[in-house]
PDB file of N, CA and C in Angstrom:
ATOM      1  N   UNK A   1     -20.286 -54.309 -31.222  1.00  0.00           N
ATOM      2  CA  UNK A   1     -19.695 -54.573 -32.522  1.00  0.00           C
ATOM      3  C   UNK A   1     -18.339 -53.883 -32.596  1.00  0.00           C
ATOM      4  N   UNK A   2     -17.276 -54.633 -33.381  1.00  0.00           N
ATOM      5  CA  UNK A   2     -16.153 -53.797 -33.452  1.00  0.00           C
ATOM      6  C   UNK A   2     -16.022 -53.175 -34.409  1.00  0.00           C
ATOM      7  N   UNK A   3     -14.690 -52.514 -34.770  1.00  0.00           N
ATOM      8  CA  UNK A   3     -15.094 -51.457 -35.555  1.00  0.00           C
ATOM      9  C   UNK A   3     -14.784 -52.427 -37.070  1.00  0.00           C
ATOM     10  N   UNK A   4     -14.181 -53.413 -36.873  1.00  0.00           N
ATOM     11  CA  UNK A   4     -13.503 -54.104 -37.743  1.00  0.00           C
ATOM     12  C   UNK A   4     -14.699 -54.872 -38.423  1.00  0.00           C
ATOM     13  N   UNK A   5     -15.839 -55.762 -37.515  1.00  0.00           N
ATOM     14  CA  UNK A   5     -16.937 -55.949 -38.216  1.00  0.00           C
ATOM     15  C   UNK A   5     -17.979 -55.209 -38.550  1.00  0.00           C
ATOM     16  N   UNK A   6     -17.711 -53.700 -38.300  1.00  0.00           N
ATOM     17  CA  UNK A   6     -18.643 -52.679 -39.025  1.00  0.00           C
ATOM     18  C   UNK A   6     -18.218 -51.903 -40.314  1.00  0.00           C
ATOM     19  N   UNK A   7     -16.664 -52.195 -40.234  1.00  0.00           N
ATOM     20  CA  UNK A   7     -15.871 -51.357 -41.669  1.00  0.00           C
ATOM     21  C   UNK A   7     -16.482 -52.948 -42.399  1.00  0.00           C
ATOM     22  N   UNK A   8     -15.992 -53.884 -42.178  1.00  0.00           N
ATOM     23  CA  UNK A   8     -16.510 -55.104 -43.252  1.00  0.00           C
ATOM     24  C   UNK A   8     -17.755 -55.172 -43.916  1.00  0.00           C
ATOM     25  N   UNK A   9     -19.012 -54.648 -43.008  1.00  0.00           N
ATOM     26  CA  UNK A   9     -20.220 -54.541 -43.333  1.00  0.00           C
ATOM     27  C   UNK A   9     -20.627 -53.291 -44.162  1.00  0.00           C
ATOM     28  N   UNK A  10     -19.950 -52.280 -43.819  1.00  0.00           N
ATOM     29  CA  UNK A  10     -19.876 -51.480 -44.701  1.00  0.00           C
ATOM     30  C   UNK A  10     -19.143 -51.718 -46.327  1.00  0.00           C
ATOM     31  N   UNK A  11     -17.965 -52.031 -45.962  1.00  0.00           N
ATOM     32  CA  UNK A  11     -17.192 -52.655 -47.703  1.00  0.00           C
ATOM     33  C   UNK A  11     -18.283 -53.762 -48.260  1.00  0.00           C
ATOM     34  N   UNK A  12     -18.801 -54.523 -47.379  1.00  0.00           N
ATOM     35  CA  UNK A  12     -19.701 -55.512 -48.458  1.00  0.00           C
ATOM     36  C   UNK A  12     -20.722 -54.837 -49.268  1.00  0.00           C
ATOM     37  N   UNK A  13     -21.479 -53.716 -48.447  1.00  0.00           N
ATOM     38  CA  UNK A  13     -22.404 -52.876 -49.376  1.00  0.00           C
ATOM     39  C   UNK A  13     -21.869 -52.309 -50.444  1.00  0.00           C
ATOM     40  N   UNK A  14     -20.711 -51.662 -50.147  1.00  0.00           N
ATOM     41  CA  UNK A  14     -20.464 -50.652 -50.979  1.00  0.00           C
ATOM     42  C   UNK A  14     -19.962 -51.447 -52.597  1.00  0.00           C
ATOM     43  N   UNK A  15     -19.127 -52.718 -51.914  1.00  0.00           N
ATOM     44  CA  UNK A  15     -18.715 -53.366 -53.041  1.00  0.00           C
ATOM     45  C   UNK A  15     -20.085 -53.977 -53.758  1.00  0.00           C
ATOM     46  N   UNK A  16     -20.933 -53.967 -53.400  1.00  0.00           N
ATOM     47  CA  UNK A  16     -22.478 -54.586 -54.128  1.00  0.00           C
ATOM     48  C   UNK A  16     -22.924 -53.272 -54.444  1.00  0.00           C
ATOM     49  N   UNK A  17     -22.907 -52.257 -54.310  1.00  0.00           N
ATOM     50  CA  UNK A  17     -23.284 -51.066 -55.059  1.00  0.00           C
ATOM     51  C   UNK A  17     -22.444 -51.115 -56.161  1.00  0.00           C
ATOM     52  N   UNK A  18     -21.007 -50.438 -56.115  1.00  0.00           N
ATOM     53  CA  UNK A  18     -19.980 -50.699 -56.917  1.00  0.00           C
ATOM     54  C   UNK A  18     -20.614 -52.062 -58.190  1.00  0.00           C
ATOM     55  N   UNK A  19     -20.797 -52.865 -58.262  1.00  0.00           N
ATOM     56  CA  UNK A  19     -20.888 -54.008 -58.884  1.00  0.00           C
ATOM     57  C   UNK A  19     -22.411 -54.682 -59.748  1.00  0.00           C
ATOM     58  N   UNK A  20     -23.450 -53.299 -59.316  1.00  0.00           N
ATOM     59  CA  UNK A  20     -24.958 -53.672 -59.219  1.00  0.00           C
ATOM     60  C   UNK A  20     -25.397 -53.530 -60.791  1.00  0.00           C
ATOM     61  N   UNK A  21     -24.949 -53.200 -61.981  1.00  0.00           N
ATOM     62  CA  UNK A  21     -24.709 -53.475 -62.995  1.00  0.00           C
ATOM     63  C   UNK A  21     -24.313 -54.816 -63.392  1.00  0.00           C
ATOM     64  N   UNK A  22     -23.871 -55.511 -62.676  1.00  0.00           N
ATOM     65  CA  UNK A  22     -23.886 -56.717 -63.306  1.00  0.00           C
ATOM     66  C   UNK A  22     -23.960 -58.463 -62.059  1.00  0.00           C
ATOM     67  N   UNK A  23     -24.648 -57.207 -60.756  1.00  0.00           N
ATOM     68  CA  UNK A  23     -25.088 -58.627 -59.684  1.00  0.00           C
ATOM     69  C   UNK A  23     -26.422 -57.704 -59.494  1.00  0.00           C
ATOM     70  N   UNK A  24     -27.521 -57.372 -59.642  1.00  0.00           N
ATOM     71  CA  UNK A  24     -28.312 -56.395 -59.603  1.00  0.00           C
ATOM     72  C   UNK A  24     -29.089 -56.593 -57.911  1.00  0.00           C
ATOM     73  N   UNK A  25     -29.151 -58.026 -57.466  1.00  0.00           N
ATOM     74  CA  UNK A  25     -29.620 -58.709 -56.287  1.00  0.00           C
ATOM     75  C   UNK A  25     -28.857 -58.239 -55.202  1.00  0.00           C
ATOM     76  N   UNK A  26     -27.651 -58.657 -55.468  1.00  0.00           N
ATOM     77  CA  UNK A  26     -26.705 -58.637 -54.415  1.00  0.00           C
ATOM     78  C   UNK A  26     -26.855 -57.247 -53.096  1.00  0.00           C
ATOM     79  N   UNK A  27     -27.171 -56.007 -53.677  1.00  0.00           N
ATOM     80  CA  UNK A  27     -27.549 -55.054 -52.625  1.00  0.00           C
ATOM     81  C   UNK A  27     -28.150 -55.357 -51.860  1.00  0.00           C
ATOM     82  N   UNK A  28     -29.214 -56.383 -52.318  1.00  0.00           N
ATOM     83  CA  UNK A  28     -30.644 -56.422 -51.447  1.00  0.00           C
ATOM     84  C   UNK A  28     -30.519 -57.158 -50.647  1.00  0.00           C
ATOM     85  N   UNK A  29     -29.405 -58.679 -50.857  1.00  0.00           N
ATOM     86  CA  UNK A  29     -28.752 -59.621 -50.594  1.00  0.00           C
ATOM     87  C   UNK A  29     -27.894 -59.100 -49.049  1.00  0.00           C
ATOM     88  N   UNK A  30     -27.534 -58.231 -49.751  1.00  0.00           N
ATOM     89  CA  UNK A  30     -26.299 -57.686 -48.398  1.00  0.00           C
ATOM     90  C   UNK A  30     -27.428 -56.598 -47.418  1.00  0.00           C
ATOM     91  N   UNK A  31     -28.288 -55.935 -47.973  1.00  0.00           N
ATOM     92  CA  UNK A  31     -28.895 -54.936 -46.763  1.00  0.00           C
ATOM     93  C   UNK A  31     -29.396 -56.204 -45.973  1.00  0.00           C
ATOM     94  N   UNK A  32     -30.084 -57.092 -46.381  1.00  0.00           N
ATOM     95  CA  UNK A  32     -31.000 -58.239 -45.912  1.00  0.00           C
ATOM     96  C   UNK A  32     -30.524 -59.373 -45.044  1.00  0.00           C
ATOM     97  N   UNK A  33     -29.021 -59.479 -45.396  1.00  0.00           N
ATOM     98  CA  UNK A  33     -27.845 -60.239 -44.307  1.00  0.00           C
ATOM     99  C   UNK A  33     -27.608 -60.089 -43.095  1.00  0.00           C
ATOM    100  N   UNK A  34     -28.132 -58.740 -43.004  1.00  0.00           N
ATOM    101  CA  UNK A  34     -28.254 -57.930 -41.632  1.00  0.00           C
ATOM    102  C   UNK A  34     -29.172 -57.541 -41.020  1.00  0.00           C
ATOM    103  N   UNK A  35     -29.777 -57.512 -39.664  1.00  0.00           N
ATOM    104  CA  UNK A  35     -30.597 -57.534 -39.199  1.00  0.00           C
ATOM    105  C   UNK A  35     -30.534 -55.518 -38.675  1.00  0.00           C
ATOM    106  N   UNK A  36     -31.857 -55.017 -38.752  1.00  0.00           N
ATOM    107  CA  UNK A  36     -31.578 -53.267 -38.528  1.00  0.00           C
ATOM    108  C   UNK A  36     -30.974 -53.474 -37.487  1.00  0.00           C
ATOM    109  N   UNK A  37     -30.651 -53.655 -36.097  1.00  0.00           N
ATOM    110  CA  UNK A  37     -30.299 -53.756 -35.711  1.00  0.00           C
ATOM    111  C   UNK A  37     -28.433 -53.661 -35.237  1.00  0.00           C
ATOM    112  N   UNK A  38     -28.041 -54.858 -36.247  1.00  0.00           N
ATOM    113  CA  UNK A  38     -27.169 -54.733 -36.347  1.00  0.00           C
ATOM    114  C   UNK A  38     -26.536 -53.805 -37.644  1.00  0.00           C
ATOM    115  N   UNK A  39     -27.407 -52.990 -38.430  1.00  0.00           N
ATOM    116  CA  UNK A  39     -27.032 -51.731 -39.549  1.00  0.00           C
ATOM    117  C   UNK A  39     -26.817 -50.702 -38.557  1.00  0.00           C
ATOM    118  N   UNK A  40     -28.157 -50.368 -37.620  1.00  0.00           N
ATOM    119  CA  UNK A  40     -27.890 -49.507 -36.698  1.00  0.00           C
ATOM    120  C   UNK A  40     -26.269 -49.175 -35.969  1.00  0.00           C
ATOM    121  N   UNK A  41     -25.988 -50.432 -35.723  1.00  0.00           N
ATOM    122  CA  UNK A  41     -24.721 -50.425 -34.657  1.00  0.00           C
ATOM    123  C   UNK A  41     -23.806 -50.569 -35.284  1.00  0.00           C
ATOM    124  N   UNK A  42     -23.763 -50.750 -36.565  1.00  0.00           N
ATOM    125  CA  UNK A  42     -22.629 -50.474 -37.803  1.00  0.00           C
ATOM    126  C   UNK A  42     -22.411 -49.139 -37.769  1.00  0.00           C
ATOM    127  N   UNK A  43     -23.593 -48.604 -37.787  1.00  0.00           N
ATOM    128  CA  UNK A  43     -23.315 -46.628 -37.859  1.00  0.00           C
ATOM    129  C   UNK A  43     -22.473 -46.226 -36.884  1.00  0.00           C
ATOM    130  N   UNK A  44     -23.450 -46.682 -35.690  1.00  0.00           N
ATOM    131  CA  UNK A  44     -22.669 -45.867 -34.372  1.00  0.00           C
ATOM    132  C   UNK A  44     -21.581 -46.298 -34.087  1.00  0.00           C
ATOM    133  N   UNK A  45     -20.596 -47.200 -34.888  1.00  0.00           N
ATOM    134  CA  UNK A  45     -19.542 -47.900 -34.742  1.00  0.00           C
ATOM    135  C   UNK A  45     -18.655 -46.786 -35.439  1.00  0.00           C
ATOM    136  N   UNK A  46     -18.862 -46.800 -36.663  1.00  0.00           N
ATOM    137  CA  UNK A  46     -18.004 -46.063 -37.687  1.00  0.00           C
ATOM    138  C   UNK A  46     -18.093 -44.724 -37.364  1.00  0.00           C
ATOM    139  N   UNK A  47     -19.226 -44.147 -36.985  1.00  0.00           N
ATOM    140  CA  UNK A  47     -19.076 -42.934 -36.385  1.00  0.00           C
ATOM    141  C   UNK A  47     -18.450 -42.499 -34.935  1.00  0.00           C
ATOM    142  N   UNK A  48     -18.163 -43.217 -34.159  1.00  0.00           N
ATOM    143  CA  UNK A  48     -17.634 -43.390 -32.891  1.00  0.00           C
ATOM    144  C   UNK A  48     -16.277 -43.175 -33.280  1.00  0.00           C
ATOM    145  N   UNK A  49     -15.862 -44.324 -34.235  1.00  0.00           N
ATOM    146  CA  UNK A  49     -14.565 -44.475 -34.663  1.00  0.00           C
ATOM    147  C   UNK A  49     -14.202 -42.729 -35.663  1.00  0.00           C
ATOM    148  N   UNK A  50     -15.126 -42.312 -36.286  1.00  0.00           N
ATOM    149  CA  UNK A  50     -14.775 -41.058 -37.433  1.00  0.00           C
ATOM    150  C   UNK A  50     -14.626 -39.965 -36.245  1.00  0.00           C
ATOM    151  N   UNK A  51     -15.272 -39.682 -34.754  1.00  0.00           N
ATOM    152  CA  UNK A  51     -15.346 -39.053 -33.735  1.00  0.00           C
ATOM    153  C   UNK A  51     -13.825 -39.108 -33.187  1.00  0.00           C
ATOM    154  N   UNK A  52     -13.491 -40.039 -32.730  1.00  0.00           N
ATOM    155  CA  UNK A  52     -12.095 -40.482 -32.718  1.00  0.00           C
ATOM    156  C   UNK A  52     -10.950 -40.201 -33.292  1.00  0.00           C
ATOM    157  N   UNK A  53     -10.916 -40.340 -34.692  1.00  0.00           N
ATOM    158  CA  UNK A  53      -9.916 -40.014 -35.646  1.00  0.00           C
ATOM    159  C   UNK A  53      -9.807 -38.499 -35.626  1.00  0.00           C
ATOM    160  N   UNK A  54     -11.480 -37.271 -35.319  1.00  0.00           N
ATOM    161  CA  UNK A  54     -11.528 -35.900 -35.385  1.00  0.00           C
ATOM    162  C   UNK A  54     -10.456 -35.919 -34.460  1.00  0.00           C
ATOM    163  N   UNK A  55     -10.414 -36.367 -33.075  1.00  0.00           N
ATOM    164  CA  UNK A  55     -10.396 -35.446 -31.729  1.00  0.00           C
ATOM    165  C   UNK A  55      -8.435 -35.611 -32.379  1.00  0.00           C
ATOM    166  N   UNK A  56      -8.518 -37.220 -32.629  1.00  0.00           N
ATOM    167  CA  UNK A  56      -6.712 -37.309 -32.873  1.00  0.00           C
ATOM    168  C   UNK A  56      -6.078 -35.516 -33.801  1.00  0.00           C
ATOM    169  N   UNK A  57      -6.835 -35.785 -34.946  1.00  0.00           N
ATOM    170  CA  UNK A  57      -6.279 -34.938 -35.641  1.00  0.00           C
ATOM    171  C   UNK A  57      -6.220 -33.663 -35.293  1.00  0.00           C
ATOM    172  N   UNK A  58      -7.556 -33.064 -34.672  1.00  0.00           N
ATOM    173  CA  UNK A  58      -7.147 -31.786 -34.186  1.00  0.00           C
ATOM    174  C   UNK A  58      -6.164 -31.852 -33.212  1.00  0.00           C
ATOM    175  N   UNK A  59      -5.994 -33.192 -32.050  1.00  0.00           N
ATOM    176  CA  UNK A  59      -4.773 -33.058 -31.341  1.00  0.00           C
ATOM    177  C   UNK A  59      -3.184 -32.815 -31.735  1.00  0.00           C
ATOM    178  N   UNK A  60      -3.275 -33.391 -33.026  1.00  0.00           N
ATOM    179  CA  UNK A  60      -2.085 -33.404 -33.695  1.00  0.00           C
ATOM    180  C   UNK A  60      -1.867 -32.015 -34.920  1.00  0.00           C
ATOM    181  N   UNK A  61      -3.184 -31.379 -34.938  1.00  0.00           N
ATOM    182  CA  UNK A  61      -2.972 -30.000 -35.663  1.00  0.00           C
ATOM    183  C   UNK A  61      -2.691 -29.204 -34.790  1.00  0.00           C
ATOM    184  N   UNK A  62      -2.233 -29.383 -33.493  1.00  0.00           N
ATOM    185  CA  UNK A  62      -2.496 -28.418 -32.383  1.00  0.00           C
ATOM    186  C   UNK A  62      -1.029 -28.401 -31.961  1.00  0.00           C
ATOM    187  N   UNK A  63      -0.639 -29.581 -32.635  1.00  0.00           N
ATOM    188  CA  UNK A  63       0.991 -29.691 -31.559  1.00  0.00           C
ATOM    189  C   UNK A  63       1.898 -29.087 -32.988  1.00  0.00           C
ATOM    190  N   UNK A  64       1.244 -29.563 -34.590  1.00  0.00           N
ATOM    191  CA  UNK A  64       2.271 -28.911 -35.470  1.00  0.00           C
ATOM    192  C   UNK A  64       1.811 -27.420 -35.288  1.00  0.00           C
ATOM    193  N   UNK A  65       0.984 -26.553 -34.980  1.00  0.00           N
ATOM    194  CA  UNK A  65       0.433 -25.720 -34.615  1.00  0.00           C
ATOM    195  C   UNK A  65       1.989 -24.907 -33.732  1.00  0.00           C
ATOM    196  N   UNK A  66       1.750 -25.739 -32.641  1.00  0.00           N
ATOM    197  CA  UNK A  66       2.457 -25.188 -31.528  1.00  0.00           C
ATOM    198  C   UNK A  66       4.435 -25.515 -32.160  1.00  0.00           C
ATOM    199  N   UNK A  67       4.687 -26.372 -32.304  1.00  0.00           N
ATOM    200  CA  UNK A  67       5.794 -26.374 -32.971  1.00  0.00           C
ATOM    201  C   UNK A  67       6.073 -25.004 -34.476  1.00  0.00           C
ATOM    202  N   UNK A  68       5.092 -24.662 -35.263  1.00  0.00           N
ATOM    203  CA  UNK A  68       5.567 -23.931 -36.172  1.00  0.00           C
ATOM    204  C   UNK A  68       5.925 -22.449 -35.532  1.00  0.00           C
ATOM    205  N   UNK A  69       4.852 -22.504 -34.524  1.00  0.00           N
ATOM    206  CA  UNK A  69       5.001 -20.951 -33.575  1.00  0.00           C
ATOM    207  C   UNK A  69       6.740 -21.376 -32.813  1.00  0.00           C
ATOM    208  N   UNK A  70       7.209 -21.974 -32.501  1.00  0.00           N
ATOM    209  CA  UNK A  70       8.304 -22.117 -31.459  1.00  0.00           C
ATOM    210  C   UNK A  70       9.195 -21.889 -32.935  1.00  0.00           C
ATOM    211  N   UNK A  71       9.315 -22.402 -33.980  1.00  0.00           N
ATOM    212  CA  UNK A  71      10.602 -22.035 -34.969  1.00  0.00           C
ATOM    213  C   UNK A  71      10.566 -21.608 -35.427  1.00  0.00           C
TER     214      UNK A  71
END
């Protein structure tokens, strides 16, 4: 799965949470669209990807890091 059809699967829930006041189904609608399976590999998608974004940022806290020490 990419990460692009696991952020989507994620926004569809969230926007049916967001909205469950006045579509009350629709959650059940959207967990049920998906097979566990593919919820499962939604996780390890977005978390792969949130793993990713860590390692960037500490790479990049490391270099303004090293730049504030040099000036």
């Amino acid at each position: 799965m990419t990460y692009f059809e696991a952020e989507s699967m994620r926004q569809e829930f969230i926007v049916a949470m967001q909205y469950r006041d006045m579509f009350p189904e629709r959650m059940n609608e959207v967990a049920m669209k998906y097979n566990a399976d593919q919820w499962v590999e939604c996780g390890k998608t977005i978390l792969e990807k949130i793993e990713e974004q860590k390692i960037t940022l500490f790479e990049l806290l490391g270099l303004v890091e090293l730049i504030r020490k040099a000036a």
